[in-house]
N, C-alpha and C. Protein backbone atom coordinates (compact mmCIF):
# COMPACT_ATOMS: atom_id res chain seq x y z
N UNK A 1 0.82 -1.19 0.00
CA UNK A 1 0.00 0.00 0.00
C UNK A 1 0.87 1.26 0.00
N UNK A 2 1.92 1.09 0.95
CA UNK A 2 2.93 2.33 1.08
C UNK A 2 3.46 2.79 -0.15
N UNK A 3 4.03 1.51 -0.84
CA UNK A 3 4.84 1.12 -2.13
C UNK A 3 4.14 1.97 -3.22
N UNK A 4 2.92 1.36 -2.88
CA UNK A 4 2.13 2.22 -4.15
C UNK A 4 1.56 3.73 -4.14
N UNK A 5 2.18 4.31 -3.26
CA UNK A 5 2.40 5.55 -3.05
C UNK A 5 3.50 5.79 -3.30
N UNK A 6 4.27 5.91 -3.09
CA UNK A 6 5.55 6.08 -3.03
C UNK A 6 6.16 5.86 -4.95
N UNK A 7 5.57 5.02 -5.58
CA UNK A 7 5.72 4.99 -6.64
C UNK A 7 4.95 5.54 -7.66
N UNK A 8 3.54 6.12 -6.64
CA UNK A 8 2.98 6.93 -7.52
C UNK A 8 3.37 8.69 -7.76
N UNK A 9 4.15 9.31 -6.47
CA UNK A 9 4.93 10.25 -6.61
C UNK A 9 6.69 10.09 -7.49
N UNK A 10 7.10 8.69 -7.38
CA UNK A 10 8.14 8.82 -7.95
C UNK A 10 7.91 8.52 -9.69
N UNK A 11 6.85 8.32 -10.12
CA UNK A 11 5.88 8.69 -11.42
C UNK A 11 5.79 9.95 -11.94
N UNK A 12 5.27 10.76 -11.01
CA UNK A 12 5.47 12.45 -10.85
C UNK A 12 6.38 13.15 -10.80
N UNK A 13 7.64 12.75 -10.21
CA UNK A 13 8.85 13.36 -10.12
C UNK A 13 9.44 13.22 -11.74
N UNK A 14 9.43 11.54 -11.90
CA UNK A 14 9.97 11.56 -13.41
C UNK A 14 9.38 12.05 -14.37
N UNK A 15 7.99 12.46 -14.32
CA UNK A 15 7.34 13.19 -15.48
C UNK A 15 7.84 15.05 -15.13
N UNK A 16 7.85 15.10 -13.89
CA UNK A 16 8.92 16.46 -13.78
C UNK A 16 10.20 16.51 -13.92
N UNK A 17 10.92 15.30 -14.00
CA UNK A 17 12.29 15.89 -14.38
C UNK A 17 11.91 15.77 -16.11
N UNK A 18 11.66 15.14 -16.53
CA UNK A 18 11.32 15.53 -18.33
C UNK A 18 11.04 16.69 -18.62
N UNK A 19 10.19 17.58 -18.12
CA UNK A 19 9.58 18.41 -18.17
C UNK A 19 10.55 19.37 -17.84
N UNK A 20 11.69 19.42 -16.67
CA UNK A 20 12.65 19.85 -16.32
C UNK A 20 13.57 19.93 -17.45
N UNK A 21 14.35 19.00 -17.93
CA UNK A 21 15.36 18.71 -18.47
C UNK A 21 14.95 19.20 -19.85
N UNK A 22 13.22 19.03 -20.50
CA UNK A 22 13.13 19.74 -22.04
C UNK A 22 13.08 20.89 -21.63
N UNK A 23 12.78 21.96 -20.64
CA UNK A 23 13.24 22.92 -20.17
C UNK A 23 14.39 23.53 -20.11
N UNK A 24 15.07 22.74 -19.87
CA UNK A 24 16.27 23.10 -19.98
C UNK A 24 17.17 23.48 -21.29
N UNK A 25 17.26 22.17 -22.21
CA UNK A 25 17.38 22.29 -23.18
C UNK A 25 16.87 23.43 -24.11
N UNK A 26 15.59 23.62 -24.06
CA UNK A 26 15.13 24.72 -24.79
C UNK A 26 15.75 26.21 -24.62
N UNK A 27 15.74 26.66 -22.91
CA UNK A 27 16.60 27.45 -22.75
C UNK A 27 17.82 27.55 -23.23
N UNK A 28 18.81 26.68 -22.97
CA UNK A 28 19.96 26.76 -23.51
C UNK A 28 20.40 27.01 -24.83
N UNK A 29 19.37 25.88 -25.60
CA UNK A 29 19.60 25.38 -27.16
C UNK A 29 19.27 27.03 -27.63
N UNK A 30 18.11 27.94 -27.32
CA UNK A 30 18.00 28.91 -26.92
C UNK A 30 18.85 30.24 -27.50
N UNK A 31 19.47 30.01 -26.02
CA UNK A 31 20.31 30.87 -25.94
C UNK A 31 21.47 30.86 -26.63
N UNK A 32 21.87 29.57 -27.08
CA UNK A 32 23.13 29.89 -27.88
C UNK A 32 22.87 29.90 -29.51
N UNK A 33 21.56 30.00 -29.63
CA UNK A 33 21.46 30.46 -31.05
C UNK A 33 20.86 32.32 -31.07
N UNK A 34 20.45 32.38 -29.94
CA UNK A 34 20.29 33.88 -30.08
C UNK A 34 21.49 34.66 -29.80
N UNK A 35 22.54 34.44 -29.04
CA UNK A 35 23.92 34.58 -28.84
C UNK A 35 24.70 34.83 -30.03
N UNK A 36 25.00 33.49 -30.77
CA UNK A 36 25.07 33.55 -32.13
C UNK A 36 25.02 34.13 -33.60
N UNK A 37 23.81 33.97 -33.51
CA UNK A 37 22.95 34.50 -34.40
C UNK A 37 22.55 35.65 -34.45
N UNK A 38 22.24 36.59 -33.11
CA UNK A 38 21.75 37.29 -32.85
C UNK A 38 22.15 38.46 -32.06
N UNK A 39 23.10 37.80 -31.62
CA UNK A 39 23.95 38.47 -29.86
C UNK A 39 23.47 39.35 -29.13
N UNK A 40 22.59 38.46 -29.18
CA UNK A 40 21.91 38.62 -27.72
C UNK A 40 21.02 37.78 -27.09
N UNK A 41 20.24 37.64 -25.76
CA UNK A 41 20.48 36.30 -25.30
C UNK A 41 19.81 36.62 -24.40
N UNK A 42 19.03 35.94 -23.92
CA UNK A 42 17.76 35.45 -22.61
C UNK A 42 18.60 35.24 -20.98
N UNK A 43 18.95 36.78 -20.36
CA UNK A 43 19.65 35.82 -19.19
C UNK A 43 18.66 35.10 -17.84
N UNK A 44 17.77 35.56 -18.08
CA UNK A 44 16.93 34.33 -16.80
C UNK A 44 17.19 32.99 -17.17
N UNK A 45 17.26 32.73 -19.03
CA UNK A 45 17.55 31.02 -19.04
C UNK A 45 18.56 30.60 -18.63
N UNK A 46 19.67 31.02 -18.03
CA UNK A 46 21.03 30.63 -17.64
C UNK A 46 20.71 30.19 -16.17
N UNK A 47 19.67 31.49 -15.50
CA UNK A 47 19.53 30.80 -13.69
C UNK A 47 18.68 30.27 -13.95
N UNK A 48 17.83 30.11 -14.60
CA UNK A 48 17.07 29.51 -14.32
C UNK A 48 17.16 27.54 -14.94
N UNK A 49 17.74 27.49 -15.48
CA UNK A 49 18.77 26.33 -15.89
C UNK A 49 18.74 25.30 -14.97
N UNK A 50 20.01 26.16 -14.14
CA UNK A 50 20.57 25.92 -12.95
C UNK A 50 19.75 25.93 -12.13
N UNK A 51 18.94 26.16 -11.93
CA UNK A 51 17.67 26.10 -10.64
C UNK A 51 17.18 24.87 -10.94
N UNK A 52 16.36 24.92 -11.89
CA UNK A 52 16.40 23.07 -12.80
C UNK A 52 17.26 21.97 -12.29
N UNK A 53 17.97 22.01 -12.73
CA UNK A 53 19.29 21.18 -12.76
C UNK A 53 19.48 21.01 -11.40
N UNK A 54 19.51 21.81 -10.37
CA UNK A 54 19.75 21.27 -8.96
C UNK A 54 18.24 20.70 -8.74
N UNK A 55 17.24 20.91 -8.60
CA UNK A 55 15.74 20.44 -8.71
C UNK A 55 15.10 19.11 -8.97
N UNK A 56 16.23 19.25 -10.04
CA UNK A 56 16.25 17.58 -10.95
C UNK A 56 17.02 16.67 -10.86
N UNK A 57 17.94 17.19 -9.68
CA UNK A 57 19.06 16.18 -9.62
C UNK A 57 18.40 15.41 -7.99
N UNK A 58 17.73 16.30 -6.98
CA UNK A 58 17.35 15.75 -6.50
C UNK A 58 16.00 15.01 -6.27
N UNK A 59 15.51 15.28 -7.68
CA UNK A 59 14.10 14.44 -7.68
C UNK A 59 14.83 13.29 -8.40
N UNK A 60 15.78 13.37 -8.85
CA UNK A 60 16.82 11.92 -9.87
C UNK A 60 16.66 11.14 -8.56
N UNK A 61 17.87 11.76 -7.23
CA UNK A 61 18.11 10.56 -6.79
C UNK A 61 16.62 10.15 -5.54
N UNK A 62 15.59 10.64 -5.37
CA UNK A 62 14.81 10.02 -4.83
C UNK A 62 14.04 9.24 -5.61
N UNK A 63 13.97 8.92 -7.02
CA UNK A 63 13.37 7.85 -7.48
C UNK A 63 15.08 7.11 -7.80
N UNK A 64 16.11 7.13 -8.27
CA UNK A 64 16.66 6.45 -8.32
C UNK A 64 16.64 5.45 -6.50
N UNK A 65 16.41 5.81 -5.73
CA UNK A 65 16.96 5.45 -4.18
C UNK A 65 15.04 4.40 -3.74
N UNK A 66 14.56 4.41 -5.03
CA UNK A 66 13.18 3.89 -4.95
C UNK A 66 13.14 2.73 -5.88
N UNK A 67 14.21 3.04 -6.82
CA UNK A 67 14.28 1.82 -7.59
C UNK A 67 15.76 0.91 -7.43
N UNK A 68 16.34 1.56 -6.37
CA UNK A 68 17.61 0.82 -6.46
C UNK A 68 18.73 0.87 -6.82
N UNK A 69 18.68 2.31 -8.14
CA UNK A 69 19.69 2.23 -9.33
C UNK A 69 20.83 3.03 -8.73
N UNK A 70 20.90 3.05 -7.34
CA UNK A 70 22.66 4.21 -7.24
C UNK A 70 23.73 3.18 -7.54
N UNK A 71 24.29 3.92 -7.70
CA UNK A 71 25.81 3.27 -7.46
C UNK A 71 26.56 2.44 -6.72
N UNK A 72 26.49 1.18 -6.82
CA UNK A 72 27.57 0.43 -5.55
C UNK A 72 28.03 -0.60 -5.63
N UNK A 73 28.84 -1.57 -4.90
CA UNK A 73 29.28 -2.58 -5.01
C UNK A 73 29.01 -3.62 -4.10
N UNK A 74 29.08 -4.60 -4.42
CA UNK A 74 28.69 -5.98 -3.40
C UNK A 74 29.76 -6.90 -3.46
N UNK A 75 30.97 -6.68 -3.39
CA UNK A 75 32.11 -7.29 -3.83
C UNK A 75 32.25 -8.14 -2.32
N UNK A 76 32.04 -7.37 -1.13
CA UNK A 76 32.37 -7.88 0.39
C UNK A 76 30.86 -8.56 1.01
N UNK A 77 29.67 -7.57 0.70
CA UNK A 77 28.63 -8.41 1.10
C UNK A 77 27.93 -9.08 0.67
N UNK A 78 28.39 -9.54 -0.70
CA UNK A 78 27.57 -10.85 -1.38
C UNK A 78 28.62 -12.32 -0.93
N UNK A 79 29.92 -11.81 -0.76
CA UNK A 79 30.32 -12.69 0.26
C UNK A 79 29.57 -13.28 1.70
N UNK A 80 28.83 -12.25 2.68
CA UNK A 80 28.79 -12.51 3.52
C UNK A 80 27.21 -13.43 4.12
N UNK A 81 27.28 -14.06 4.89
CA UNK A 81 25.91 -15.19 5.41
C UNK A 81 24.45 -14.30 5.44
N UNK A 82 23.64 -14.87 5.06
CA UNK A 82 22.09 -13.82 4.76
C UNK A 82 21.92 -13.12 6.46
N UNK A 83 22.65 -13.39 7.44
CA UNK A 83 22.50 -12.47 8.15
C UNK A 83 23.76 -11.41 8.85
N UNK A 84 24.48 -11.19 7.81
CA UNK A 84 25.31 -10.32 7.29
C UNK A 84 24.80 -9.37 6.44
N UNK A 85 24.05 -9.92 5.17
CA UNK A 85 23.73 -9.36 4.25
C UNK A 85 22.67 -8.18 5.09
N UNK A 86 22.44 -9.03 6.10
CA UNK A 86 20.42 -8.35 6.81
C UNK A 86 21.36 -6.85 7.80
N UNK A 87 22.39 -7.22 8.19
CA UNK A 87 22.94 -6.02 9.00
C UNK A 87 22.98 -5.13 8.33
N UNK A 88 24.22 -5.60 7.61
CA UNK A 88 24.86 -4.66 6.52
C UNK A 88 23.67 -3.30 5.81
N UNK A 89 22.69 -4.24 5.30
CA UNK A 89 21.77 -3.75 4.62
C UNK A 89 20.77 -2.61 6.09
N UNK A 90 20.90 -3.47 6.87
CA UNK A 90 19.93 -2.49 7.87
C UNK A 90 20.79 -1.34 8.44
N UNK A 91 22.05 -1.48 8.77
CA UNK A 91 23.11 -0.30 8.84
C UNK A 91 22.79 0.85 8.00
N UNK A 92 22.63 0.23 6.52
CA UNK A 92 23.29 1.19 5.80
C UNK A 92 22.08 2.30 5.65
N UNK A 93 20.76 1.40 5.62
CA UNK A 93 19.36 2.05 6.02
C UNK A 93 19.10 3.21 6.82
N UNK A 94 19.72 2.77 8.32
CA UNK A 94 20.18 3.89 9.00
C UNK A 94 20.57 4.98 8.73
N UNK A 95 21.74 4.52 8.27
CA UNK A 95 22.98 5.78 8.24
C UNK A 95 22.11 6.58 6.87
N UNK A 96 21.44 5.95 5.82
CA UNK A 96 20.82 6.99 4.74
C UNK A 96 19.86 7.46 5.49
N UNK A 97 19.35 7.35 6.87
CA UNK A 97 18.20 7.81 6.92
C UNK A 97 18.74 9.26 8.21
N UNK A 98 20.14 8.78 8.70
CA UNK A 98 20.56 10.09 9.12
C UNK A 98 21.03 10.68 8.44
N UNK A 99 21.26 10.64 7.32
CA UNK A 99 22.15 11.56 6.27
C UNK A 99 21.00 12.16 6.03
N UNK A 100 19.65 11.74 5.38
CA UNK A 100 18.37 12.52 5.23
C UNK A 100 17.55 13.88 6.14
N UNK A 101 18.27 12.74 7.44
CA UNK A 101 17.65 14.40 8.39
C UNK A 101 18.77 15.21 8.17
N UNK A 102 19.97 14.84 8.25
CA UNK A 102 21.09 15.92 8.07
C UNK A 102 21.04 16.92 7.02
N UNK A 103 20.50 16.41 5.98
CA UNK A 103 19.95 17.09 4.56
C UNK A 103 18.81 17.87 4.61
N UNK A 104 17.92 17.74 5.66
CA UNK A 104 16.72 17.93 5.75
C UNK A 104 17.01 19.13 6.45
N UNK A 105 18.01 19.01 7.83
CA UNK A 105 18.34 20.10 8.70
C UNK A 105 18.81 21.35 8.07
N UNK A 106 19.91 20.73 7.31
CA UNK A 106 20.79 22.03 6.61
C UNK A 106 19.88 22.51 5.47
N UNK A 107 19.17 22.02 4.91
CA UNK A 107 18.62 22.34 3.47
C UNK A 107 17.36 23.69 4.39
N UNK A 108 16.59 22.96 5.57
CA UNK A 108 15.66 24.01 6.07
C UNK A 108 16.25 24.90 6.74
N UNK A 109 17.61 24.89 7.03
CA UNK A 109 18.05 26.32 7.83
C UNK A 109 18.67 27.51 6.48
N UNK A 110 19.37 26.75 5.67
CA UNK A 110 19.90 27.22 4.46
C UNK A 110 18.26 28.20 3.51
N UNK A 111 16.79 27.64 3.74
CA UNK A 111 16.16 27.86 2.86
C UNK A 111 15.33 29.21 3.85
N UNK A 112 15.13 29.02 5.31
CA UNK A 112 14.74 30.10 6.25
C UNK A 112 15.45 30.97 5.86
N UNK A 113 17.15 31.09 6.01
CA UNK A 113 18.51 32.06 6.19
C UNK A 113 18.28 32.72 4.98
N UNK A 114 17.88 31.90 4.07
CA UNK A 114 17.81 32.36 2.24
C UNK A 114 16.82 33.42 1.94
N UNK A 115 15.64 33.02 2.29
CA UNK A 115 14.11 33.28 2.01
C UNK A 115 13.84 34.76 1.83
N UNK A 116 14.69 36.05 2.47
CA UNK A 116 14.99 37.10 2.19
C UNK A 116 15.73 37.53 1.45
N UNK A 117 16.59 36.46 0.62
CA UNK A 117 17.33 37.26 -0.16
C UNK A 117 16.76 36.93 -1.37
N UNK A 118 16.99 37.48 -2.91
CA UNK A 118 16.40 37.15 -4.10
C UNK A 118 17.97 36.91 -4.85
N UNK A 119 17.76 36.03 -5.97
CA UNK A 119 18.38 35.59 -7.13
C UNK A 119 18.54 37.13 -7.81
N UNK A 120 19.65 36.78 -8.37
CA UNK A 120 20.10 37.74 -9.23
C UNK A 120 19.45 38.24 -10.53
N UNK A 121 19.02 37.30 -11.05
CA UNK A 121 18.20 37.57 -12.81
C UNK A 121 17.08 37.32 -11.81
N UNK A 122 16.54 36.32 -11.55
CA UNK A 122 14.93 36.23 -11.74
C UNK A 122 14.32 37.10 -10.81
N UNK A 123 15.05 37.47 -9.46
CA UNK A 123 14.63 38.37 -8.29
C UNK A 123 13.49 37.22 -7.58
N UNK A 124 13.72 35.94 -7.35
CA UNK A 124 12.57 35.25 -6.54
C UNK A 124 13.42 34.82 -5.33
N UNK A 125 13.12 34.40 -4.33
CA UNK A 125 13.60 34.36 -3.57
C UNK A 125 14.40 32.79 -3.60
N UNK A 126 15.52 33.16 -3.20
CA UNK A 126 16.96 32.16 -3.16
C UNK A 126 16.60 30.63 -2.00
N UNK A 127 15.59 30.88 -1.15
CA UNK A 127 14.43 29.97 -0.23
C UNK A 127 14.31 28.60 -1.06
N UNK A 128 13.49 28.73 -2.42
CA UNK A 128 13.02 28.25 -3.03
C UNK A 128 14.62 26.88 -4.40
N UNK A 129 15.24 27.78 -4.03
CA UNK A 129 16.29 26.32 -4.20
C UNK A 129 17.03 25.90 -3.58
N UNK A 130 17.14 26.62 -2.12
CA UNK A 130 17.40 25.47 -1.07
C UNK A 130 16.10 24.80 -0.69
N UNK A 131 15.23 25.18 -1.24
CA UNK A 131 14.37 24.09 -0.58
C UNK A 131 14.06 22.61 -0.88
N UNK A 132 14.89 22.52 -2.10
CA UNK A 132 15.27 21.17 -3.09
C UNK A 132 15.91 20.33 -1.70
N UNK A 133 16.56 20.52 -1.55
CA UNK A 133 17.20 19.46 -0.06
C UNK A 133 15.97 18.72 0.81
N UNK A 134 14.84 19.89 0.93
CA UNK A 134 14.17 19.76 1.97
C UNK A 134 13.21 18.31 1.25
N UNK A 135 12.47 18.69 -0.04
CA UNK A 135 12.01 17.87 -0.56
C UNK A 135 12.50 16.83 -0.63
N UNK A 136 13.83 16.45 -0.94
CA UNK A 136 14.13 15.41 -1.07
C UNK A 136 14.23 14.69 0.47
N UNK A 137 14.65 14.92 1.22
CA UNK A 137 14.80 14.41 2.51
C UNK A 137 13.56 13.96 2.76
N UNK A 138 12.05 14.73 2.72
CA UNK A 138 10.79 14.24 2.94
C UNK A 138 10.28 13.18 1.81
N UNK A 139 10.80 13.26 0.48
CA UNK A 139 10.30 12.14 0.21
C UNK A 139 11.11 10.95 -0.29
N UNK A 140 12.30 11.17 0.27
CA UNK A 140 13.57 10.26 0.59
C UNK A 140 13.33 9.03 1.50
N UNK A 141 12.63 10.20 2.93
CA UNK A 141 12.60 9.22 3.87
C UNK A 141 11.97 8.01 3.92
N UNK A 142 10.64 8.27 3.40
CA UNK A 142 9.96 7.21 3.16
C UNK A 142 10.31 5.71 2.57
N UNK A 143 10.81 6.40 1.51
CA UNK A 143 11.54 5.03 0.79
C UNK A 143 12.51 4.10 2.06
N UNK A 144 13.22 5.21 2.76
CA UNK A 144 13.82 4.21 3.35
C UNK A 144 13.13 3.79 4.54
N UNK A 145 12.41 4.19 4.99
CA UNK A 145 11.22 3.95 6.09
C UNK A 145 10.90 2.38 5.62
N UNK A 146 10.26 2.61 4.61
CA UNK A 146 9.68 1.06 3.81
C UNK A 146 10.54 -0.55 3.85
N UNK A 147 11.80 0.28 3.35
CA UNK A 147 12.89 -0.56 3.08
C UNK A 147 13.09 -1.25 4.50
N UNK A 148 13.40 -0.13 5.65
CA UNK A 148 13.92 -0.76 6.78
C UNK A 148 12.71 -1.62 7.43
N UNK A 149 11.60 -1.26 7.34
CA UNK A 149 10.39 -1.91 7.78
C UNK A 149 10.47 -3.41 7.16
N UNK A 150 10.61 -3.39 5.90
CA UNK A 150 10.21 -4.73 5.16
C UNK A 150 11.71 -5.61 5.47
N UNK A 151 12.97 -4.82 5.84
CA UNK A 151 14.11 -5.99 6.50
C UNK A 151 13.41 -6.78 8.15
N UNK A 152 13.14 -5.39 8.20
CA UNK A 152 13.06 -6.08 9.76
C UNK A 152 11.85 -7.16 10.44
N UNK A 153 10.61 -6.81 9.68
CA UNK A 153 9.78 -7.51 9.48
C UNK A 153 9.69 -9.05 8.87
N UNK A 154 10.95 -8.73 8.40
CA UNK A 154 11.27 -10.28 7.66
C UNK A 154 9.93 -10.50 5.99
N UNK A 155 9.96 -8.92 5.47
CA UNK A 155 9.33 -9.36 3.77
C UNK A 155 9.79 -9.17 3.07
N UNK A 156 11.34 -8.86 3.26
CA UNK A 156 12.46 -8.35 1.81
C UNK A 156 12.97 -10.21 1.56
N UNK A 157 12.68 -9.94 0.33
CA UNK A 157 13.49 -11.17 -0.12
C UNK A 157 15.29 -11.44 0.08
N UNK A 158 15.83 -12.62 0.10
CA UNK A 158 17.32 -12.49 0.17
C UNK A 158 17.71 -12.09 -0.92
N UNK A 159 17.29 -11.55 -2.22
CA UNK A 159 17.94 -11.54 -3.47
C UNK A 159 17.69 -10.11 -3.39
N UNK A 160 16.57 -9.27 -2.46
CA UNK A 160 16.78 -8.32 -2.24
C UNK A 160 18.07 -7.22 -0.94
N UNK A 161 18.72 -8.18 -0.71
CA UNK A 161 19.61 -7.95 0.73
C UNK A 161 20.73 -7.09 0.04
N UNK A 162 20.89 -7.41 -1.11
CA UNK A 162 22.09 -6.85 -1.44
C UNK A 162 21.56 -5.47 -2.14
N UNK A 163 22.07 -4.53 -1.75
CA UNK A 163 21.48 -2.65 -2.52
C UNK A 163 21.50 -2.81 -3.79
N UNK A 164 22.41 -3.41 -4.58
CA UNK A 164 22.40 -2.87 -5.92
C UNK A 164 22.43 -3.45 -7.06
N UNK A 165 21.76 -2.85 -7.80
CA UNK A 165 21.63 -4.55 -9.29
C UNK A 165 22.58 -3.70 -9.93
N UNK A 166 22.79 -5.28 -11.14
CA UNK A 166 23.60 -4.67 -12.24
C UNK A 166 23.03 -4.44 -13.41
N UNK A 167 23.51 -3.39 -14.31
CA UNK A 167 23.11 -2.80 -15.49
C UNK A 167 22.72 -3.88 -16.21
N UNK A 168 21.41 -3.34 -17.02
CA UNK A 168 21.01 -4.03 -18.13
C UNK A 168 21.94 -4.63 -19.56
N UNK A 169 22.87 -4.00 -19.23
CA UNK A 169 23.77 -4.25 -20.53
C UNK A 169 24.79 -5.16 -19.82
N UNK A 170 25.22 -5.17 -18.67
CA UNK A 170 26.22 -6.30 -18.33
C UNK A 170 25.68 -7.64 -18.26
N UNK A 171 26.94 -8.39 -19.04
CA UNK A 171 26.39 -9.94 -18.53
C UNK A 171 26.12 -10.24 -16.57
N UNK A 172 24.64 -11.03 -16.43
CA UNK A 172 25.08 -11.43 -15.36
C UNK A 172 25.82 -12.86 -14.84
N UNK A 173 26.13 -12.62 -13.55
CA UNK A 173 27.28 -13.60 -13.05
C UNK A 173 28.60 -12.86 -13.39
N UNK A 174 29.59 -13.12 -12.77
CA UNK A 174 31.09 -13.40 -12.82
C UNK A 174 31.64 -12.84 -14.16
N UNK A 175 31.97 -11.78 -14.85
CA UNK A 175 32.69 -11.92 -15.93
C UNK A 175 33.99 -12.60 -15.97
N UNK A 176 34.62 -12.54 -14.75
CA UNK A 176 36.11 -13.33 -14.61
C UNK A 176 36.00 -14.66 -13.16
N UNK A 177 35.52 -15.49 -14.50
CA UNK A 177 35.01 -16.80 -13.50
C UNK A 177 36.54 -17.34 -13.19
């Protein structure tokens, strides 16, 4: 039930980073033909880009951190006994879920401290992209809320113990058997 929440916002996020990212592009692609061509040039699309781009990087990694896809290795704990794998994995749960309030802390003191001052081109208030931290931490947590619930509860599968799959394009198993 959780799941299917949680995947119905990380649905939403990815239809906003598209929406983000052809945004982006347009601006840019944009600007360097009016530059060019024209010389002269749209400067809100430059911050505002970049406002994007940090926006979208952290709506990236809360659906990436929903589907699994970061970065990592299992070189030591696919070695280790399924209740190794269950620590390891519940540790690491933890520690992402204090890194989240830590993100959560600094991102809401950074976005209060901000909230009076304005951006340079657009004049909106500077609040509003620290507040990218904040979002992500709130709907960060959850995911890992779920995760640690379903270890401890005993409904994560063992093939789920280990964090991270491998790419669609690598063979699986052993390349150097």
């Amino acid at each position: 039930m959780v799941q299917k929440y949680i995947n119905g916002y990380c649905r939403l996020l990815g239809a906003l980073m598209v929406l983000s990212l052809a945004a982006m592009v347009l601006m840019v692609f944009g600007n360097v033909v009016m530059r060019y061509g024209f010389n002269s040039g749209i400067t809100l699309s430059e911050e505002l880009s970049r406002w994007l781009f940090v926006w979208m990087t952290f709506m990236g990694a809360v659906v990436a951190l929903n589907e699994r896809a970061h970065l990592g290795t299992d070189s030591l704990i696919s070695r280790l006994p399924v209740a190794g794998q269950k620590a390891c994995l519940g540790l690491s749960l933890l520690l992402m879920l204090f890194i989240c309030w830590l993100i959560f802390q600094g991102s809401l003191e950074q976005t209060k401290i901000n909230w009076g001052s304005t951006s340079a081109v657009m004049e909106t208030s500077m609040g509003y992209f620290y507040a990218s931290g904040v979002v992500f931490a709130v709907l960060g947590a959850p995911v890992l809320l779920l995760n640690l619930w379903r270890l401890l509860s005993g409904q994560m599968a063992e093939s789920e113990l280990i964090g991270i799959r491998e790419s669609d394009d690598m063979p699986h198993g052993d390349p150097h058997p």
